[in-house]
N, C-alpha and C. Protein backbone atom coordinates (compact mmCIF):
# COMPACT_ATOMS: atom_id res chain seq x y z
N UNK A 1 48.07 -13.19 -10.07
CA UNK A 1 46.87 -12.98 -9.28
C UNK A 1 45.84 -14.03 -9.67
N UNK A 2 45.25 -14.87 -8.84
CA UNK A 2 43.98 -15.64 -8.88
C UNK A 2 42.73 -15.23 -9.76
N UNK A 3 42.20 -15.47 -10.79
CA UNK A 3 41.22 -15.04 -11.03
C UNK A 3 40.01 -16.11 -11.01
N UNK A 4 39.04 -16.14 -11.06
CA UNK A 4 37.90 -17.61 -11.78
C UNK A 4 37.58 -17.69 -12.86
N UNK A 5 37.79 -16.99 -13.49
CA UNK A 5 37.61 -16.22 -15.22
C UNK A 5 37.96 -17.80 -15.70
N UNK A 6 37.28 -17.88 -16.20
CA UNK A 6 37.20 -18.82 -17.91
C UNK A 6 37.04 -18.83 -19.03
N UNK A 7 36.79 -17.58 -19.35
CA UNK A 7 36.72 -17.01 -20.57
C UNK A 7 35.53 -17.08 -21.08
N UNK A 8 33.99 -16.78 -20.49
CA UNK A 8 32.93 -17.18 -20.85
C UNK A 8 32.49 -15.72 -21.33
N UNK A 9 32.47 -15.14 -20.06
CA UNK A 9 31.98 -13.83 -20.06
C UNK A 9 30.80 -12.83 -20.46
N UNK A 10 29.75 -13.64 -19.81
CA UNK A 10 28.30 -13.51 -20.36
C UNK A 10 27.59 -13.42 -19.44
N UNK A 11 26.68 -12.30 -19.41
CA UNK A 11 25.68 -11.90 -17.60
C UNK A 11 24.53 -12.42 -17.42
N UNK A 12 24.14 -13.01 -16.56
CA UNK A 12 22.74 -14.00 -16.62
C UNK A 12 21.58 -12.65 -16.46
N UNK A 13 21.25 -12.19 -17.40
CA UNK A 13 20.22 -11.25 -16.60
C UNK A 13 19.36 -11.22 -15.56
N UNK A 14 19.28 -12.67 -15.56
CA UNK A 14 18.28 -12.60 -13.95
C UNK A 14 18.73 -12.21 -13.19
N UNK A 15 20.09 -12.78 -12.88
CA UNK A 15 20.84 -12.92 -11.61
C UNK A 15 21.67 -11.81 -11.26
N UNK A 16 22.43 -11.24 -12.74
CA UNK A 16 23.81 -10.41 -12.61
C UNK A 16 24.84 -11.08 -12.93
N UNK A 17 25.24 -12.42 -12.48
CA UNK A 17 26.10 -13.41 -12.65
C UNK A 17 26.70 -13.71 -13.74
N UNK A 18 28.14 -13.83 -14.19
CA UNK A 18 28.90 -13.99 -15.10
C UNK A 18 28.51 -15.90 -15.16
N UNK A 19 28.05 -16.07 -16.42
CA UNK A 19 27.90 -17.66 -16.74
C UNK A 19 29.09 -18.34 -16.42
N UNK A 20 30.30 -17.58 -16.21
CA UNK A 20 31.30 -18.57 -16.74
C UNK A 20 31.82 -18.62 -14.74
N UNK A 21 32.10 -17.39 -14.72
CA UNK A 21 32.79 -17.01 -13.19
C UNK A 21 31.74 -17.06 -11.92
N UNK A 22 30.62 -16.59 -12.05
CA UNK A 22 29.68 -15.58 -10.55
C UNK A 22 29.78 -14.84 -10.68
N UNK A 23 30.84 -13.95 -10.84
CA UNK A 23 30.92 -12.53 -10.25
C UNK A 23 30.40 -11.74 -11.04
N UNK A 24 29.67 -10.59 -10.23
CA UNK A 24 28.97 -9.48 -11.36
C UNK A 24 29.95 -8.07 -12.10
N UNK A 25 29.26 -7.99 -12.99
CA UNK A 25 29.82 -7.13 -13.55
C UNK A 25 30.96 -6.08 -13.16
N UNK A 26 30.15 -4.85 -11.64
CA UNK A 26 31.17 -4.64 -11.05
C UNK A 26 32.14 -5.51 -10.16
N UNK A 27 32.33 -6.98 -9.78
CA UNK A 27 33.30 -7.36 -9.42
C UNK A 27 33.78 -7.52 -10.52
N UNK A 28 33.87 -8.01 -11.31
CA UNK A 28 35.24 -8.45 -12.40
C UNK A 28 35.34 -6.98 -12.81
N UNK A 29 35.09 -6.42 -12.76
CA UNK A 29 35.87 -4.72 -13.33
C UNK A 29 36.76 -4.13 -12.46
N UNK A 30 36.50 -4.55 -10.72
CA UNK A 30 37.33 -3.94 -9.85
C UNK A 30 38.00 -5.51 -9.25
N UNK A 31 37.99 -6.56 -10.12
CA UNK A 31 39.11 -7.27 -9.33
C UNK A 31 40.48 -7.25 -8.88
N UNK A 32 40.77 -6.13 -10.21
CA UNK A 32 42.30 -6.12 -9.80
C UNK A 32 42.80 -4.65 -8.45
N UNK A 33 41.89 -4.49 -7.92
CA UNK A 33 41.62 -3.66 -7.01
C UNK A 33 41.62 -4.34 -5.37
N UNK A 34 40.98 -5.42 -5.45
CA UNK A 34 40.71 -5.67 -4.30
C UNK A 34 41.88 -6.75 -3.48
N UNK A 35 41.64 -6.87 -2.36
CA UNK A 35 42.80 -7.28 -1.40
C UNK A 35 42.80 -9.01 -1.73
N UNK A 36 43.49 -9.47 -1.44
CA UNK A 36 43.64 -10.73 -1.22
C UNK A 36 42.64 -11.59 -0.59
N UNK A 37 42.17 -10.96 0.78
CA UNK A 37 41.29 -10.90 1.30
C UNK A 37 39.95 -11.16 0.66
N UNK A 38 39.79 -9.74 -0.20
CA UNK A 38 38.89 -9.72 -0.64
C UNK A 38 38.19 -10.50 -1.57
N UNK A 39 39.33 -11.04 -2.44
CA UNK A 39 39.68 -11.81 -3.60
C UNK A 39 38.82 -13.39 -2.76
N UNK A 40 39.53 -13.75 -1.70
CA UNK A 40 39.34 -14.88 -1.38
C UNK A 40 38.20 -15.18 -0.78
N UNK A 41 37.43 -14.27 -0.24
CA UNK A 41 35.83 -13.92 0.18
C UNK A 41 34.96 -14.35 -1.20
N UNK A 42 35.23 -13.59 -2.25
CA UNK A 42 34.54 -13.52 -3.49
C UNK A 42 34.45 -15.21 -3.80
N UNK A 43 35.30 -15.43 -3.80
CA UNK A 43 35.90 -16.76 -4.61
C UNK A 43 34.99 -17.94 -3.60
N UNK A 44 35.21 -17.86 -2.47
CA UNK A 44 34.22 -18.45 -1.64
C UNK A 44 32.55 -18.73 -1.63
N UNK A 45 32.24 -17.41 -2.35
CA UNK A 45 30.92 -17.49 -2.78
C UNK A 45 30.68 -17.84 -4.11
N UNK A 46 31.03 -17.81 -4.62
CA UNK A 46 30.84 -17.71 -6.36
C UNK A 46 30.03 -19.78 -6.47
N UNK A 47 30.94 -20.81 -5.76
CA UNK A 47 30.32 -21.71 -6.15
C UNK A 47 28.67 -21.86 -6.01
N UNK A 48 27.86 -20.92 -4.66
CA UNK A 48 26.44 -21.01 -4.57
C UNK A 48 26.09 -20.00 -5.89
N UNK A 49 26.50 -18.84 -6.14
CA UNK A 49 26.21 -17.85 -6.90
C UNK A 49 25.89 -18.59 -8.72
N UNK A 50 26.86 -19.79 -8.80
CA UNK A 50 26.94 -20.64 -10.03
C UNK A 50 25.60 -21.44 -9.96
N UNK A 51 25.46 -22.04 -8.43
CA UNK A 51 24.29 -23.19 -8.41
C UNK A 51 22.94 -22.47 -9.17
N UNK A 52 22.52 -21.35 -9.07
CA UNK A 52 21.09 -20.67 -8.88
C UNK A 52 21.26 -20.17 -10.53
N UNK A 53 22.55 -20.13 -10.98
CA UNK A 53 22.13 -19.81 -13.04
C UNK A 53 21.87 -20.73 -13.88
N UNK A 54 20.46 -20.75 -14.22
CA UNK A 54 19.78 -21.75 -14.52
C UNK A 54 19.64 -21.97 -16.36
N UNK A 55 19.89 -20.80 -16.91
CA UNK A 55 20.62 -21.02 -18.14
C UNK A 55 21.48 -20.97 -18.76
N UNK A 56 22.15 -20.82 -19.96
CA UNK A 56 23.01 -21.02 -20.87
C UNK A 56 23.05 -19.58 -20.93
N UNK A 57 24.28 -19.44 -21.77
CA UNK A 57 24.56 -18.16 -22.45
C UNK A 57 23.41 -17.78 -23.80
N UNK A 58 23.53 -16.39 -24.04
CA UNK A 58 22.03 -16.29 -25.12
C UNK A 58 23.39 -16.50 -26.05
N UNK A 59 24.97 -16.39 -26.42
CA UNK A 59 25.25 -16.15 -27.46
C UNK A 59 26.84 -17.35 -27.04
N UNK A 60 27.31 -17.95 -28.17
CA UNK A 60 28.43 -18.17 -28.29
C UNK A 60 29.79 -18.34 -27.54
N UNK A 61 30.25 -18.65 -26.33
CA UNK A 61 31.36 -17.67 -25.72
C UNK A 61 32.60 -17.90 -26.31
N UNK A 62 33.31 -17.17 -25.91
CA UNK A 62 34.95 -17.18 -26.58
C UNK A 62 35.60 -18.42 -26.31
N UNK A 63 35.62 -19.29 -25.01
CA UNK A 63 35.77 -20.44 -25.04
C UNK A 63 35.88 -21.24 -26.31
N UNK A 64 34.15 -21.74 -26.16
CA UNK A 64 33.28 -22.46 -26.97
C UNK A 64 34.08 -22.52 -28.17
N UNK A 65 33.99 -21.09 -28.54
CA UNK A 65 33.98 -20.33 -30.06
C UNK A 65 35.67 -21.21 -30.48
N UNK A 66 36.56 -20.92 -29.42
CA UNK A 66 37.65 -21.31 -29.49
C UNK A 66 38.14 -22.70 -29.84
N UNK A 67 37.21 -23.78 -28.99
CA UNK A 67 37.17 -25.28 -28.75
C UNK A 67 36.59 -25.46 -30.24
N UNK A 68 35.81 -24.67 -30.50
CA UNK A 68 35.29 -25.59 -32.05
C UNK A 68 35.96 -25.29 -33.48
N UNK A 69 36.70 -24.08 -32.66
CA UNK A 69 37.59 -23.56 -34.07
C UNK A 69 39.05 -24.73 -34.06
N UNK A 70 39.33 -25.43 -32.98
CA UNK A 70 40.36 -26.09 -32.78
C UNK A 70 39.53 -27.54 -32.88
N UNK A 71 38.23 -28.17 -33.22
CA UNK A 71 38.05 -28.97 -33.76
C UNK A 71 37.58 -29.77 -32.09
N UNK A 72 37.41 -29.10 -31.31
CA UNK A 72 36.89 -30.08 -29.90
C UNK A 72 35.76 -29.83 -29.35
N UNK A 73 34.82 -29.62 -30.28
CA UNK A 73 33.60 -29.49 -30.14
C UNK A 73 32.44 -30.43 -31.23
């Protein structure tokens, strides 16, 4: 199944918006729920939903955390 997940996983409080993906909280909890369809609607929006988060994560993400533990940061 398609996801946008990157492993960031951090909510912009302004917005709702996952830093890493767009999607809010309840979408990534009911993704594996929704239709193909639905999936591909979401995914469609998410690049404007990215433009408008205007900061950083307040903490670390698992990524990051990952890239510097493997020396690529």
């Amino acid at each position: 199944m398609e996801s946008p997940c990157i492993l960031v996983c951090s909510i912009d409080d302004a917005t709702g918006y996952c830093f890493g993906c767009g999607r809010t909280r309840e979408e990534i909890g009911a993704w594996t729920q929704y239709t193909s369809e639905q999936r591909r609607a979401l995914m469609a929006a998410l690049p404007e939903r990215l433009s408008v988060i205007e900061r950083r994560p307040r903490r670390e993400t698992r990524r990051a955390r990952m890239a510097r533990e493997r020396g690529e940061a």
